[in-house]
Every structure is written in C-alpha cells, then in structure tokens.
C-alpha atoms as a PDB file:
ATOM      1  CA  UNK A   1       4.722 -26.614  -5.694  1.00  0.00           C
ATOM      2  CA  UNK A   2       7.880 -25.005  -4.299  1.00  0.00           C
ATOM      3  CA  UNK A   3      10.300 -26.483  -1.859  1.00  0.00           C
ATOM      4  CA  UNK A   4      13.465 -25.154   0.044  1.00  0.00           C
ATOM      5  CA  UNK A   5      15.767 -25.207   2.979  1.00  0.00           C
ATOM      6  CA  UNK A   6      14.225 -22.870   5.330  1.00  0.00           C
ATOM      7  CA  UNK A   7      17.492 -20.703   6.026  1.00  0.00           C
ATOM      8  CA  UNK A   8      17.941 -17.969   8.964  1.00  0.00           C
ATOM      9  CA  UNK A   9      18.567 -15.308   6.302  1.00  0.00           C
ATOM     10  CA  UNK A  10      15.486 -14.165   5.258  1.00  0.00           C
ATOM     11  CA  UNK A  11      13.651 -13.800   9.021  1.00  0.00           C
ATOM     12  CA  UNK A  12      16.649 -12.064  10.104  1.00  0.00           C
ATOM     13  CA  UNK A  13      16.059  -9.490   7.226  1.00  0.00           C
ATOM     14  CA  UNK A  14      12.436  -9.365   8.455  1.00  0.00           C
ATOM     15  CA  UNK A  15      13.106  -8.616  11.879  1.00  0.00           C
ATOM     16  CA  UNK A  16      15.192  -5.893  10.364  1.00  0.00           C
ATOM     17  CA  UNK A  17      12.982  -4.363   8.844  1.00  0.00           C
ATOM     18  CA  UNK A  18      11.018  -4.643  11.992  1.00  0.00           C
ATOM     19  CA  UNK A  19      13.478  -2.815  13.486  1.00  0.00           C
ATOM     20  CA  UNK A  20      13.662  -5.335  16.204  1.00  0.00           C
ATOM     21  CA  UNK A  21      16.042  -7.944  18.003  1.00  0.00           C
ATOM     22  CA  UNK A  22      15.637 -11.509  16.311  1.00  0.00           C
ATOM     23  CA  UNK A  23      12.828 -13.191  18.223  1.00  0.00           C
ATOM     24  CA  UNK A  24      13.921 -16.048  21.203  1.00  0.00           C
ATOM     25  CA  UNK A  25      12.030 -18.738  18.785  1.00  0.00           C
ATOM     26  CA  UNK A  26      14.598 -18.192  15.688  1.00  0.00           C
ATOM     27  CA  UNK A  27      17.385 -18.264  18.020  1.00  0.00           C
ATOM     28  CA  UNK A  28      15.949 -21.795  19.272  1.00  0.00           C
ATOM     29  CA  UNK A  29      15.807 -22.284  15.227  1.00  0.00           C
ATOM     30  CA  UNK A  30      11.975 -22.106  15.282  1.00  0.00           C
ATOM     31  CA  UNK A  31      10.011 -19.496  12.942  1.00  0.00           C
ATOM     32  CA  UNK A  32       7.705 -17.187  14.719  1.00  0.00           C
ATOM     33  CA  UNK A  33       3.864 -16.675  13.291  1.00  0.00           C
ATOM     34  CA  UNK A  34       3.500 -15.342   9.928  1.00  0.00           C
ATOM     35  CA  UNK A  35       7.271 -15.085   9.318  1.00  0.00           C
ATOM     36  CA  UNK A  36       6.721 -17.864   6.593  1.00  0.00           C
ATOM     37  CA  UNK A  37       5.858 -14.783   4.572  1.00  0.00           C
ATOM     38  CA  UNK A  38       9.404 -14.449   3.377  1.00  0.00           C
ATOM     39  CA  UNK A  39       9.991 -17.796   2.480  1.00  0.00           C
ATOM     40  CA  UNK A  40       8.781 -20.473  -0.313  1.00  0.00           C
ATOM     41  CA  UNK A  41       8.315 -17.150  -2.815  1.00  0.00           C
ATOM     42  CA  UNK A  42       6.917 -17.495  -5.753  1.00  0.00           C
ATOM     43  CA  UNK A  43       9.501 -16.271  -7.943  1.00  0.00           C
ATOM     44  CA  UNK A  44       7.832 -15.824 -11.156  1.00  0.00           C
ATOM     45  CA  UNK A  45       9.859 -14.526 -14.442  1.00  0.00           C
ATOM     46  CA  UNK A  46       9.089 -11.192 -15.673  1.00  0.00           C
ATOM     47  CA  UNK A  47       7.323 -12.010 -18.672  1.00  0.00           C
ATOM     48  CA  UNK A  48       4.922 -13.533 -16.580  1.00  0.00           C
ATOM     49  CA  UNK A  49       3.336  -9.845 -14.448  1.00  0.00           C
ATOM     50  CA  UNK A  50       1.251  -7.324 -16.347  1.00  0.00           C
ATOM     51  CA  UNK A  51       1.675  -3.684 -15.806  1.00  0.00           C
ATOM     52  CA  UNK A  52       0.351  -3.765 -12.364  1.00  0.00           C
ATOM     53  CA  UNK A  53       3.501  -5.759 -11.506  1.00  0.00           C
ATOM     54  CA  UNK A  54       1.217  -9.320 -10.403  1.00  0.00           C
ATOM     55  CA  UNK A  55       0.989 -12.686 -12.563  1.00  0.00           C
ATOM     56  CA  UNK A  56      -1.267 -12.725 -15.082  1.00  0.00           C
ATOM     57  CA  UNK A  57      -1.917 -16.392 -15.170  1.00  0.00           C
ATOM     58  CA  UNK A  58      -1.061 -19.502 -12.734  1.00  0.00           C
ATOM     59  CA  UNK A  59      -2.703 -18.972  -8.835  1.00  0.00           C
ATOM     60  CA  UNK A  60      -4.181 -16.967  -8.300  1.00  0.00           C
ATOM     61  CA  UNK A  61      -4.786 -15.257 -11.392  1.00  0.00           C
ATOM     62  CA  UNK A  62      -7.531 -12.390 -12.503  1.00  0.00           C
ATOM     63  CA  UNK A  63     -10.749 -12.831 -14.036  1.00  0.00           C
ATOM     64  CA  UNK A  64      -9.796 -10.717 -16.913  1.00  0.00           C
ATOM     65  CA  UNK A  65      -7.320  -8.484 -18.792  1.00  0.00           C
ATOM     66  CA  UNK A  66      -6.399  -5.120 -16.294  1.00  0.00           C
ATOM     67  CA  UNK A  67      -8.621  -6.632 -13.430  1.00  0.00           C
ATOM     68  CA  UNK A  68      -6.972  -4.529 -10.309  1.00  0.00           C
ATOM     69  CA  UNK A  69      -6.338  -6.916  -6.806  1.00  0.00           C
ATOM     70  CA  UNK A  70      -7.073  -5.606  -3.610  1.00  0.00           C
ATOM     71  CA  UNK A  71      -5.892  -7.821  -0.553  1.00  0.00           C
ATOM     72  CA  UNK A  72      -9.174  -8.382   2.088  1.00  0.00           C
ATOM     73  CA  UNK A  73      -7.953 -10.784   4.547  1.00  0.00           C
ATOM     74  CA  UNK A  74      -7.160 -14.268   5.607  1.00  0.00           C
ATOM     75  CA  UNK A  75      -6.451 -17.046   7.981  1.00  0.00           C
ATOM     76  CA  UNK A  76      -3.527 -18.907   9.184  1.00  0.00           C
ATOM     77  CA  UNK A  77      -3.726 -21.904  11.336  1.00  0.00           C
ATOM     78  CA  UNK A  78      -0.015 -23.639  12.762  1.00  0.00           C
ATOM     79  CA  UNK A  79       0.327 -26.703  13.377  1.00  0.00           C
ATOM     80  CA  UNK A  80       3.379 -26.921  14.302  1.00  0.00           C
ATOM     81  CA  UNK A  81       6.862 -24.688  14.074  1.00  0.00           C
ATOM     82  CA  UNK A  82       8.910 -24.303  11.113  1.00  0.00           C
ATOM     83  CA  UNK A  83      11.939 -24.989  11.949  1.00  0.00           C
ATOM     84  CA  UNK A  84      15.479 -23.038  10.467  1.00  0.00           C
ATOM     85  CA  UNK A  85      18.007 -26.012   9.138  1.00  0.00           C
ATOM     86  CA  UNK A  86      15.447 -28.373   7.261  1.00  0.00           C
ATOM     87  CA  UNK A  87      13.642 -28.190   4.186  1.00  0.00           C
ATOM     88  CA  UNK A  88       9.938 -27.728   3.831  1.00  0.00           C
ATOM     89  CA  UNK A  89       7.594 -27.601   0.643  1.00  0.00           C
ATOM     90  CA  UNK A  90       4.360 -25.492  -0.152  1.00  0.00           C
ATOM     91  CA  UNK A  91       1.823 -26.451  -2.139  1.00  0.00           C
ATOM     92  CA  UNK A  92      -1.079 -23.581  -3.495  1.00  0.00           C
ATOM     93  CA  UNK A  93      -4.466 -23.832  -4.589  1.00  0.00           C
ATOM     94  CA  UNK A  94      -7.733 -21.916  -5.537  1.00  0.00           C
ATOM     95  CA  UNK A  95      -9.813 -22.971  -2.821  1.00  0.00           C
ATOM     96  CA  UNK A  96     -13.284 -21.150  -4.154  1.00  0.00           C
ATOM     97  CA  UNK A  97     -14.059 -18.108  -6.041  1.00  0.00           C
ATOM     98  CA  UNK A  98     -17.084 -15.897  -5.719  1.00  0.00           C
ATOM     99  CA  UNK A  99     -18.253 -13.326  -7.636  1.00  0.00           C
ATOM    100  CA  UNK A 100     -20.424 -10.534  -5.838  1.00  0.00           C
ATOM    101  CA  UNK A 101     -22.248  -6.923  -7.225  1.00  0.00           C
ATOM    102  CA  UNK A 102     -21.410  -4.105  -4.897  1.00  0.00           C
ATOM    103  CA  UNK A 103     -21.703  -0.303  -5.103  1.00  0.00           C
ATOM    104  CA  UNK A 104     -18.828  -0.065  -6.862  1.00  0.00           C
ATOM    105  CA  UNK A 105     -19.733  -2.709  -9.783  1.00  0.00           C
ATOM    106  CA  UNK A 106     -18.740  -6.415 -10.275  1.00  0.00           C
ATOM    107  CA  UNK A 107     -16.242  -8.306  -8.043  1.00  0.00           C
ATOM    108  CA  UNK A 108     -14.604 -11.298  -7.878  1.00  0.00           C
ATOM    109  CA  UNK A 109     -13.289 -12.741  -5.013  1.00  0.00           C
ATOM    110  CA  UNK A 110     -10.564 -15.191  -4.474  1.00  0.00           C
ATOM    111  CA  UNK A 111      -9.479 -17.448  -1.438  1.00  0.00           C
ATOM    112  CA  UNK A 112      -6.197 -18.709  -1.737  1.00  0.00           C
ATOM    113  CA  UNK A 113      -5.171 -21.613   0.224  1.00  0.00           C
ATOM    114  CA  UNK A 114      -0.839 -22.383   0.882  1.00  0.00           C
ATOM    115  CA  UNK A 115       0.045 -25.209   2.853  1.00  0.00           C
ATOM    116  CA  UNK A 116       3.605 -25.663   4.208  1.00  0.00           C
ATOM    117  CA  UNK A 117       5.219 -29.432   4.843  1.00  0.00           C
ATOM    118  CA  UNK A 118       7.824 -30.320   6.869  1.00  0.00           C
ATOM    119  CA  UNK A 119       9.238 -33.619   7.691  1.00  0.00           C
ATOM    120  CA  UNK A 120       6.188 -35.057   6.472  1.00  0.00           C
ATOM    121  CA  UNK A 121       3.477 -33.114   8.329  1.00  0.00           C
ATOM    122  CA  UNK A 122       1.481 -30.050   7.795  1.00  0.00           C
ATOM    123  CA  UNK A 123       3.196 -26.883   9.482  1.00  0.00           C
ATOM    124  CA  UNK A 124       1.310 -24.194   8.205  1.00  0.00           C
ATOM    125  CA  UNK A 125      -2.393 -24.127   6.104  1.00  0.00           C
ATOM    126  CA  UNK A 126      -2.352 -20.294   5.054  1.00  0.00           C
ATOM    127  CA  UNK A 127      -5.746 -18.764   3.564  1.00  0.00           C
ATOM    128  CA  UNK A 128      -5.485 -15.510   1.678  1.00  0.00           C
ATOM    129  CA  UNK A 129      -8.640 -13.799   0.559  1.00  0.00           C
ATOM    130  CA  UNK A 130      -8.316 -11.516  -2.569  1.00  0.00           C
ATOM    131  CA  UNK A 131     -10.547  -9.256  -4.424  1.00  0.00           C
ATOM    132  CA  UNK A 132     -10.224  -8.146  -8.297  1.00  0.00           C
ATOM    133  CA  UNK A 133     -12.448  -5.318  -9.417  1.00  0.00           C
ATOM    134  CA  UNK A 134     -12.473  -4.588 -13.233  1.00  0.00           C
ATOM    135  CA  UNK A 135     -10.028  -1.733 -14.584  1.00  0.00           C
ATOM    136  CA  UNK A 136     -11.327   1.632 -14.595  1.00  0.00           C
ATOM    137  CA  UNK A 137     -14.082   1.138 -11.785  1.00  0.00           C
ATOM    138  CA  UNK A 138     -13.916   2.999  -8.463  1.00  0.00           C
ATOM    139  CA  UNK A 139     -12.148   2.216  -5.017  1.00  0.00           C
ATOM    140  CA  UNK A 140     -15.262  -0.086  -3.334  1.00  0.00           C
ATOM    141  CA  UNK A 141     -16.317   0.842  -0.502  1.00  0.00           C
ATOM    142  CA  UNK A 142     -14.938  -0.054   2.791  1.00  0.00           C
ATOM    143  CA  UNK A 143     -15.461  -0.989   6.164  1.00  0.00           C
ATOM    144  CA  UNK A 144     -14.347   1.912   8.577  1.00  0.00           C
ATOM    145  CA  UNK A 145     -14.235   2.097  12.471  1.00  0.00           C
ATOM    146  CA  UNK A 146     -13.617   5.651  13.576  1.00  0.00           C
ATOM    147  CA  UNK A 147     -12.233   6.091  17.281  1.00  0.00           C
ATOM    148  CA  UNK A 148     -10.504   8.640  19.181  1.00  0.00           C
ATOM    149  CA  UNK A 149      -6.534   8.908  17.926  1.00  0.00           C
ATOM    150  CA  UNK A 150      -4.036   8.495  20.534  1.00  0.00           C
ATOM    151  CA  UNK A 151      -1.486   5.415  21.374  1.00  0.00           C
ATOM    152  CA  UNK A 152      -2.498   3.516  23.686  1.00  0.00           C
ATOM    153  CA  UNK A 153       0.790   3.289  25.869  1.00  0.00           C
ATOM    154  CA  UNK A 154       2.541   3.078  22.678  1.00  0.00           C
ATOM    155  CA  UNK A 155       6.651   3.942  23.536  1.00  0.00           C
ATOM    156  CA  UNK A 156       7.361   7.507  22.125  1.00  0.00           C
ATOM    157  CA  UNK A 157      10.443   6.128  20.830  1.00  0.00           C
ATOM    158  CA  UNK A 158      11.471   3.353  18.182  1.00  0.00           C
ATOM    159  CA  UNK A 159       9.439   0.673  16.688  1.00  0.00           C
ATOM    160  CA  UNK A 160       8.259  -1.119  19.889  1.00  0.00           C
ATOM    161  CA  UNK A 161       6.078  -0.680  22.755  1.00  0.00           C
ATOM    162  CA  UNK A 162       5.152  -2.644  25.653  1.00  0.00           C
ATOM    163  CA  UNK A 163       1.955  -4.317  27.315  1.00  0.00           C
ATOM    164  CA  UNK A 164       1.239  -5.915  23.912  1.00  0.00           C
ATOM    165  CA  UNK A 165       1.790  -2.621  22.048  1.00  0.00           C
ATOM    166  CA  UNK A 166       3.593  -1.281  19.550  1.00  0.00           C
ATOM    167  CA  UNK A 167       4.474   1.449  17.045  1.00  0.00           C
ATOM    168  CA  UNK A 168       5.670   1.054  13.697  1.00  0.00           C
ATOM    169  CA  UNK A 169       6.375   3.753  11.004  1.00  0.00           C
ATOM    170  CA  UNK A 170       5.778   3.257   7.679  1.00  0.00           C
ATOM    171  CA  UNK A 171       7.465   5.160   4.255  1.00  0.00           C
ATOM    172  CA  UNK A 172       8.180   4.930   1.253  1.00  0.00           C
ATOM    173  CA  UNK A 173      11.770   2.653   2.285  1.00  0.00           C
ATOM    174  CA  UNK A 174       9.467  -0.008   4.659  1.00  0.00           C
ATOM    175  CA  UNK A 175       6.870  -0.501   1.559  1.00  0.00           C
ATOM    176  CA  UNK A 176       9.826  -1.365  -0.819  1.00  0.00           C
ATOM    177  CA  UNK A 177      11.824  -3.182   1.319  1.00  0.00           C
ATOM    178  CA  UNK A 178       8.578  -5.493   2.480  1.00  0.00           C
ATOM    179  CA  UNK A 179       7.482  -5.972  -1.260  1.00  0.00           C
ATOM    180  CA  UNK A 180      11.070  -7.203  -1.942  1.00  0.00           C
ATOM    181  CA  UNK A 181      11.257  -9.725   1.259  1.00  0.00           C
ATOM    182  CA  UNK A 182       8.211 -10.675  -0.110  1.00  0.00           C
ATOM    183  CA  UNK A 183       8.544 -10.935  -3.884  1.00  0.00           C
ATOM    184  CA  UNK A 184       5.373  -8.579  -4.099  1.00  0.00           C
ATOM    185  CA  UNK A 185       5.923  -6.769  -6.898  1.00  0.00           C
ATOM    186  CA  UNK A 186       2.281  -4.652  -7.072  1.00  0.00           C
ATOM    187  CA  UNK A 187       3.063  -1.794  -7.834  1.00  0.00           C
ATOM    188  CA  UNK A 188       0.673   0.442  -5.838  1.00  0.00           C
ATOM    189  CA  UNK A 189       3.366  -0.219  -2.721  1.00  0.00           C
ATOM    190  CA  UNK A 190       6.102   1.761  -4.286  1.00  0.00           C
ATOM    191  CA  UNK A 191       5.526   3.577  -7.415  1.00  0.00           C
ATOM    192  CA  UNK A 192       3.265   6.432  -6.366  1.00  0.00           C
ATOM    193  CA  UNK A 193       2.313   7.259 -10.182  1.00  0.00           C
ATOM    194  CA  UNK A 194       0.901   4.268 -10.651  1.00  0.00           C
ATOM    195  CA  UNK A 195      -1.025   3.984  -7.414  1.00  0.00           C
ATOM    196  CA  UNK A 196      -2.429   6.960  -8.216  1.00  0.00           C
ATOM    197  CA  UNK A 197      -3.645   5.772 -11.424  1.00  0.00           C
ATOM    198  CA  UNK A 198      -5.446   3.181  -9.824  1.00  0.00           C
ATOM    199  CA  UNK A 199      -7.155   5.416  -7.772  1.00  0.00           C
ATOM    200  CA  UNK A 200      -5.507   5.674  -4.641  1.00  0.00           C
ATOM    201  CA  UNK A 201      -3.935   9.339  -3.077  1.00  0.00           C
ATOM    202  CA  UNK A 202      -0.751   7.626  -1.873  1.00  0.00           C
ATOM    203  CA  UNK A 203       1.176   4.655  -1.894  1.00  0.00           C
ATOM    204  CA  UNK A 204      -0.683   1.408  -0.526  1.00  0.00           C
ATOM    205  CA  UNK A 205       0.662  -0.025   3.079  1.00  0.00           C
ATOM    206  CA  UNK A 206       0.745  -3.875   2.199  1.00  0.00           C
ATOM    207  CA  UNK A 207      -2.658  -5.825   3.962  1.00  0.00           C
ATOM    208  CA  UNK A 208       0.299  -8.887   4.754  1.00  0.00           C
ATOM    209  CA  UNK A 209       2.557  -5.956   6.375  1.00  0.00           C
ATOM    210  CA  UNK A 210      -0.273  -5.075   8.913  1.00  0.00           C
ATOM    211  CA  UNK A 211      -1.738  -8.615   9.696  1.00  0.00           C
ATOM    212  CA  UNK A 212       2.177  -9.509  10.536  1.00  0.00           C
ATOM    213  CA  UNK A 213       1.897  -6.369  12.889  1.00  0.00           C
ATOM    214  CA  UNK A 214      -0.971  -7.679  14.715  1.00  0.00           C
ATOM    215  CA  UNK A 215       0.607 -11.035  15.146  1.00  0.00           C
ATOM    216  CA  UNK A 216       3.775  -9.664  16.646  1.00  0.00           C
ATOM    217  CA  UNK A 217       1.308  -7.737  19.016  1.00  0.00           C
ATOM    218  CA  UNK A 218      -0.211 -11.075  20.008  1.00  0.00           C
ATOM    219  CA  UNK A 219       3.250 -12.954  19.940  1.00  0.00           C
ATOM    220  CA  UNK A 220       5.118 -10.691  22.213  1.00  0.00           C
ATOM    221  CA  UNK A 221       2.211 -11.272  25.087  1.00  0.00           C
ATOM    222  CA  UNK A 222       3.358 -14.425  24.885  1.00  0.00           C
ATOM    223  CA  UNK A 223       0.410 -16.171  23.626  1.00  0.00           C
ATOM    224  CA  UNK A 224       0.930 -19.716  21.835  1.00  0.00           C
ATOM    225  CA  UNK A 225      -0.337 -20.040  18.618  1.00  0.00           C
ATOM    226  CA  UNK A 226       0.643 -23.745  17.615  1.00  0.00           C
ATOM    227  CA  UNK A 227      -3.146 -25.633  17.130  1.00  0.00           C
ATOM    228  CA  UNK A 228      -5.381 -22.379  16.885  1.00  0.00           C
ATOM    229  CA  UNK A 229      -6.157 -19.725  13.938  1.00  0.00           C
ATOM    230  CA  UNK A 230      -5.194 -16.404  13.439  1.00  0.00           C
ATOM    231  CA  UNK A 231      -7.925 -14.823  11.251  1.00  0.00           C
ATOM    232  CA  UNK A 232      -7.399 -11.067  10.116  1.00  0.00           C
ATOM    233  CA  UNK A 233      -9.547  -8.530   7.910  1.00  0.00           C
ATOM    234  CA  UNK A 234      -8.535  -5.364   6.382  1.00  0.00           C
ATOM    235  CA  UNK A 235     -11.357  -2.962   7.066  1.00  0.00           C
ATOM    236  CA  UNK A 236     -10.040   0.290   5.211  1.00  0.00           C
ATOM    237  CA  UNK A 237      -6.585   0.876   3.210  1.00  0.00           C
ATOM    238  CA  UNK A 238      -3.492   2.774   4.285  1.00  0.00           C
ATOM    239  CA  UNK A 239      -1.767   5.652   2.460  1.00  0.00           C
ATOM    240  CA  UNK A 240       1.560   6.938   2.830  1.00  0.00           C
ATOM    241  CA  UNK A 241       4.125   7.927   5.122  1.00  0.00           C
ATOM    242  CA  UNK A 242       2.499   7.847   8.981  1.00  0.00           C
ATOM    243  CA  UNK A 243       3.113   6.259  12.272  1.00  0.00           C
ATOM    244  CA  UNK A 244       0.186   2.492  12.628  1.00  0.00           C
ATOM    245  CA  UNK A 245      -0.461   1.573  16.239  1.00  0.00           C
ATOM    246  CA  UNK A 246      -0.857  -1.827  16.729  1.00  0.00           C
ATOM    247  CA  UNK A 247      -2.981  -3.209  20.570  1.00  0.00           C
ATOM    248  CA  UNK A 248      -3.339  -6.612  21.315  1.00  0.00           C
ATOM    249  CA  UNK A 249      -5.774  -7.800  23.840  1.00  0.00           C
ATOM    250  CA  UNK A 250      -6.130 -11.556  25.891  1.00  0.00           C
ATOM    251  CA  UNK A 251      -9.682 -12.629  26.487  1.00  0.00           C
ATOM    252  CA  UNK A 252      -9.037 -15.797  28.257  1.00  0.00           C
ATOM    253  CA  UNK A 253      -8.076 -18.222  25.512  1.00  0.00           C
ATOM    254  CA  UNK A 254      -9.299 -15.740  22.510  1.00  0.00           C
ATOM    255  CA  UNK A 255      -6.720 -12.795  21.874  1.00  0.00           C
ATOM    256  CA  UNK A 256      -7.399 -10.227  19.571  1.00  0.00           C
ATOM    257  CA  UNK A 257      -5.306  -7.319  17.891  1.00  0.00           C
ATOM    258  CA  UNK A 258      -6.069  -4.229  15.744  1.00  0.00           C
ATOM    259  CA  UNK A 259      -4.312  -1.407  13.291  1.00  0.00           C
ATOM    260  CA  UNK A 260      -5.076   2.103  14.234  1.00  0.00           C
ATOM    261  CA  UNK A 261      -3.850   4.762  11.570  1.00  0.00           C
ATOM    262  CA  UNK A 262      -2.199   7.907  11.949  1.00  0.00           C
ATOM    263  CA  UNK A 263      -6.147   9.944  12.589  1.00  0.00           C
ATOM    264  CA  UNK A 264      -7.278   6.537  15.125  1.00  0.00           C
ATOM    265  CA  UNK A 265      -9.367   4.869  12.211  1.00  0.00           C
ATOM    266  CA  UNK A 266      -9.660   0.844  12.535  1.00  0.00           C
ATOM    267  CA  UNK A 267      -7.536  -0.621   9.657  1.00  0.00           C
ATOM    268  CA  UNK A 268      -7.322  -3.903  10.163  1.00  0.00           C
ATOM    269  CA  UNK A 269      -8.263  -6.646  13.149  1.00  0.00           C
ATOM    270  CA  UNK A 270      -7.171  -9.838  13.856  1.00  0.00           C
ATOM    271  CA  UNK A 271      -8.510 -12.750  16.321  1.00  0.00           C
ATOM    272  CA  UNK A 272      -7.074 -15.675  17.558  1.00  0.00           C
ATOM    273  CA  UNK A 273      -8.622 -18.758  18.573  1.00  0.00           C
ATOM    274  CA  UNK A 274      -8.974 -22.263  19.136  1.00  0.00           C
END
C-alpha cells in the first residue's frame, strides 16, 4: 500500500511533457483520465531492480531469473475524480496469472490490478496486463494492422491537433523524461544498448505513454469518463525517434481511439464504454 497528498506538481510536469496547456479539470483541482500515472509511485530502492532496471520481487514480479516484461494492455474504470489538495491511497494486487505456449516459446502473463481511495471511496480500479517471456527467446509475435500513412487532420505544427486529433513526437528526451514521471526504470526506454540486447532495433516507446495518448484524444472531445472503462491493447511495439498520430472517434455512447506510427501501422487501440 502507498498513500499521499495528491499535489499539482507532478500533472503539471505531465502536461509538460505533453507539451500542452494544463487541462480545465486540474485547474478546477480535478485529475484528468490516466494522469494518476504519475502519482502513488512505487519507489522501490535500488537493490531491489535487476539489470533490466524492474523489481525482481514484490508485484508484480517475474516468473524467473532474466524473464524480460513486455507491457500488452489494460483497463481503467473511474469512479470518480481525483481530486489535487487531499490525500488518496493505492492498494496493488496480482489479480491472475496465466501461462500460455506461443510461437515464440513459453509465456507468462500477468494482470495487475491498482485501486486508488479517496475520502473513503474507490476513485480509480486500474488493470495492467503484462507479459514475461524467458531470457534469450525471440520478440513474440504481434498483432499488426497495416493502413495507408497520412494524419488524419493532424495540425502540421506542435503537439496538438483538433477534431479529436493529435500529433505527438517522440525521442530519445520524451522516453526519459516519461520513465522518470513515472518511476519506470526499464531500461529498453532509454538505454539503446540494452534494448538492443533484448532484441529490439531501437529504443521502446512506453505501452502507458500511448494508452495516455489515446485518452487525451478521447478527453479533449469532451467525452465523460467518470462510471465507464477505458480498455486499451498494444497491438505492435514502437521504435525510436518518429512522429504517433493519435484519432479518436464517438459512436454514440462508445468512443474509441487508436496509435498510428510514423509508416500508418495500428499500434495500439483503445475503447471506451459503459
């Protein structure tokens, strides 16, 4: 369990880094979605990561010595805002644990569950799916949408766009500065060596970095979130320095967002619902 006062500080670094104004909703003293991200970190000593820079013990931790984590997805459902000025708590748990055989070899999968209190109630119940494939087997396999490239009305200029739309560069500076507002310290997001030992060509653009993109897609068509689930996959990983387009679409009472790459390929989508 970890508890704090939820300050302005770190969402104000966020929307830095998102190269944006602070949203309305943290000048009213209210968090926006996902921004809960950078706050109630687990702040774990050093002696406590192995050499890929993650825990090795406590929640969630691998299945074995040099297992490698891979980030798949999740689901966050609000229940109400956080709000900036009063404390709040989060409690973590392994909520189930799978382990599956697919064409690249054993893998274990994880679903972490985080809940945030505040004032006595349930804010926030935040599911985080995550995969660990044993050290030395190859990148598994997955999930790809191809499409045309192009931007979709995205703004030429800046990190924004309009119609529920939006650009966002990422480089070597945005990875390091989201894995510290984050506490991440994996280090496939911003030592390129070592994400190359791992197998990947480039450094990693963080999973959490582009389901927060889709949610800001979704936010900023003014869609309320309080009472209904954001659910978000990552369908193929990210490398590198590149520009991520980011559409959001409202389907009646279902809206759903996506994460195009530099080349148009589906990254990551998002739906939410109830």
């Amino acid at each position: 369990m970890a508890a704090e006062l939820i300050t302005p500080q770190p969402a104000e670094a966020l929307a830095g880094l998102l190269d944006i104004d602070v949203p309305q909703s943290l000048s009213e003293g209210i968090l926006p979605p996902l921004w809960h991200w950078v706050y109630l970190l687990d702040r774990r000593r050093q002696s406590d990561l192995g050499d890929d820079g993650h825990p090795t013990h406590g929640v969630p931790a691998p299945p074995g010595p040099g297992w490698l984590r891979m980030f798949a997805g999740g689901r966050v459902t609000a229940y109400r805002g956080i709000r900036i000025g009063e404390p709040a708590t989060r409690t973590t748990e392994v909520a189930g644990t799978a382990e599956k055989v697919g064409r690249s070899g054993p893998l274990t999968f994880v679903t972490v569950r985080t809940r945030i209190d505040q004032a006595g109630a349930s804010a926030v119940v935040d599911e985080q799916d995550i995969v660990y494939r044993p050290p030395g087997s190859r990148l598994p396999a997955r999930t790809t949408v191809d499409r045309d490239g192009g931007n979709d009305g995205i703004d030429g200029g800046g990190n924004g766009g309009g119609d529920g739309a939006l650009g966002f560069d990422v480089d070597p500076t945005v990875l390091f500065r989201f894995s510290a507002l984050t506490y991440n310290a994996h280090r496939i997001h911003y030592d390129r060596a070592y994400a190359v030992a791992e197998g990947y060509p480039d450094l990693v653009v963080h999973g959490p970095l582009q389901a927060l993109l889709m949610s800001e897609a979704i936010r900023r068509r003014g869609v309320d979130v309080l009472g209904r689930q954001f659910s978000y996959r990552l369908l193929a990983p990210v490398f590198g320095r590149q520009r991520l387009t980011v559409t959001a679409a409202i389907d009646g009472s279902v809206a759903h967002a996506e994460v195009r790459d530099a080349g148009g390929r589906i990254t990551a989508t998002s739906v939410l619902a109830g």
